[in-house]
Protein backbone atom coordinates (compact mmCIF):
# COMPACT_ATOMS: atom_id res chain seq x y z
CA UNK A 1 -1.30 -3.77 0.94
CA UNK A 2 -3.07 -7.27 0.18
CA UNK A 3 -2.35 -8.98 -2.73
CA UNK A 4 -5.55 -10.14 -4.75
CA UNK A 5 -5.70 -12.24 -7.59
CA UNK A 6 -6.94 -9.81 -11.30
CA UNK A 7 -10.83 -11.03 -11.62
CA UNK A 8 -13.82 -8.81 -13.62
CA UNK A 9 -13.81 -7.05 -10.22
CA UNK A 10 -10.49 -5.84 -9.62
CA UNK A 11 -11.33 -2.49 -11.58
CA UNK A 12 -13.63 -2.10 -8.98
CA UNK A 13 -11.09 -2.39 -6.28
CA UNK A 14 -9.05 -0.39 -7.63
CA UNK A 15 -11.54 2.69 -7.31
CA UNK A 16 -12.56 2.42 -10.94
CA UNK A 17 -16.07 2.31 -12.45
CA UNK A 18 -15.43 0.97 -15.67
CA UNK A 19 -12.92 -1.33 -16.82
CA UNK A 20 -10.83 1.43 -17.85
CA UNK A 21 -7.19 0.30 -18.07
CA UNK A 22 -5.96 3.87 -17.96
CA UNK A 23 -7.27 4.54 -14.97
CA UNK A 24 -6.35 1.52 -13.35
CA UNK A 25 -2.95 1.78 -14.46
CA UNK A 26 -2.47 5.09 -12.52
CA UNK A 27 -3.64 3.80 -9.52
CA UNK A 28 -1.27 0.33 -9.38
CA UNK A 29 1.16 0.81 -6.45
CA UNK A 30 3.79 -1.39 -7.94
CA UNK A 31 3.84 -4.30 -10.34
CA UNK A 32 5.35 -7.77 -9.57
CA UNK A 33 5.57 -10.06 -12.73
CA UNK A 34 7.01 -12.94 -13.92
CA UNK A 35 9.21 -12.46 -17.55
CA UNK A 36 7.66 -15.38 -19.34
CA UNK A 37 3.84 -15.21 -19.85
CA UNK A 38 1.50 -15.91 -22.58
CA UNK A 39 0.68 -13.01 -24.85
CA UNK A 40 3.26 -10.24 -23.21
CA UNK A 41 6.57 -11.05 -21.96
CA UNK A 42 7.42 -9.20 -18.41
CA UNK A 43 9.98 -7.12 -20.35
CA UNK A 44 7.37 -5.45 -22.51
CA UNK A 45 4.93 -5.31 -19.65
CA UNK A 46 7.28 -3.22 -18.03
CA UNK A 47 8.12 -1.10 -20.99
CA UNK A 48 4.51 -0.43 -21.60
CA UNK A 49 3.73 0.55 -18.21
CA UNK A 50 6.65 2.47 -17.60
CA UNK A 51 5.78 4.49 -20.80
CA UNK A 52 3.11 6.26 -18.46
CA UNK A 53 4.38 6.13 -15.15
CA UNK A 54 8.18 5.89 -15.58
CA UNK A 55 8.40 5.52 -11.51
CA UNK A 56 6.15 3.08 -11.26
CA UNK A 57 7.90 0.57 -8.69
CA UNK A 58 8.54 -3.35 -10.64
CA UNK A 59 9.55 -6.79 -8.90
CA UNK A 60 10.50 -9.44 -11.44
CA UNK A 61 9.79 -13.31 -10.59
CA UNK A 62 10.84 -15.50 -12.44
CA UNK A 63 12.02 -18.95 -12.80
CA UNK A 64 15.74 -18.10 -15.10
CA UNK A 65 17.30 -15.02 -14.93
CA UNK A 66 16.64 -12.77 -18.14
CA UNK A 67 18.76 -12.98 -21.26
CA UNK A 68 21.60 -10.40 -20.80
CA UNK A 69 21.52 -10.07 -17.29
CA UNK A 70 19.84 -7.78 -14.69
CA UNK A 71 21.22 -4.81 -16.42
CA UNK A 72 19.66 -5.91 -19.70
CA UNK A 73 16.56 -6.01 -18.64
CA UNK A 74 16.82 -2.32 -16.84
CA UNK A 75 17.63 -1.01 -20.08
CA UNK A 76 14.60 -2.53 -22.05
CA UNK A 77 12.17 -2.02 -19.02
CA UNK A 78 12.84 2.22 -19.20
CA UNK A 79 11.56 4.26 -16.67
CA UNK A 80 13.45 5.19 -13.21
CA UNK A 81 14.16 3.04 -9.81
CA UNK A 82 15.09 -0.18 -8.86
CA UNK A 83 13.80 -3.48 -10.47
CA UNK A 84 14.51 -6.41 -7.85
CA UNK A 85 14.93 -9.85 -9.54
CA UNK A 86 13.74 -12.95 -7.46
CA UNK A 87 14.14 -16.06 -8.88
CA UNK A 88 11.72 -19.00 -8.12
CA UNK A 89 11.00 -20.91 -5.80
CA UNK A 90 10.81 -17.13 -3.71
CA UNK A 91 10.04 -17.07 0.04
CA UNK A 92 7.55 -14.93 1.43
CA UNK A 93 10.49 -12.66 3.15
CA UNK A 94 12.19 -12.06 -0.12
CA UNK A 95 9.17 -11.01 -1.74
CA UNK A 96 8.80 -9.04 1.17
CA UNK A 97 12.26 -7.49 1.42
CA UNK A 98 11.83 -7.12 -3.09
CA UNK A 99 8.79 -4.82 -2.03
CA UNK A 100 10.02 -2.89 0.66
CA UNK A 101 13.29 -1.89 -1.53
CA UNK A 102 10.77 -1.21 -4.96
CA UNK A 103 8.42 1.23 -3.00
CA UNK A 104 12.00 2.46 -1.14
CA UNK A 105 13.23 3.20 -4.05
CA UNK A 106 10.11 4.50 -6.21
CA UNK A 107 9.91 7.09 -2.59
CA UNK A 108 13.26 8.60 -3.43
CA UNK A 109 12.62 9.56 -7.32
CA UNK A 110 9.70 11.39 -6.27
């Protein structure tokens, strides 16, 4: 699956009509994010999305490793699976690898 950066138009790719974050939600495949962002730390992202889709395969990012450890942040994210932790700079194999074992994993709850 290609990675594309979020414009107006990623609704649209997504097979939405309207930017309807519900909808577009359901049909994300997994989430990779970064823990330290402007407005909504990675942590909470993850809670929030997990709320719906408690599956939903995560990669985390990120340039320090979260406060409390891996297992921390698998408590406060929620939902079910495997959340692989890459820290930056990241090669283009582990991301790889990071999304292989995410969807891997994600395959097996269901």
């Amino acid at each position: 699956m290609p990675v594309l950066p979020w414009t107006p138009g990623s609704y649209r790719r997504l097979g939405c009509d309207t930017p309807n974050p519900a909808q577009a939600r359901s049909r994300l495949a997994v989430l990779v994010t970064d823990l330290n962002m402007p407005r909504m730390g990675g942590e909470d992202l993850i809670h929030a999305l997990r709320a719906d889709r408690p599956g939903l395969p995560v990669v985390v990012v990120t340039g320090s490793a979260p406060f409390g450890g891996l297992e921390e942040l698998r408590r406060h994210a929620g939902g079910h699976g495997p959340v692989p932790l890459l820290l930056k700079p990241a090669g283009c194999g582990e991301l790889a690898a990071a999304l292989q074992r995410a969807a891997l994993g994600a395959a097996a709850l269901n």
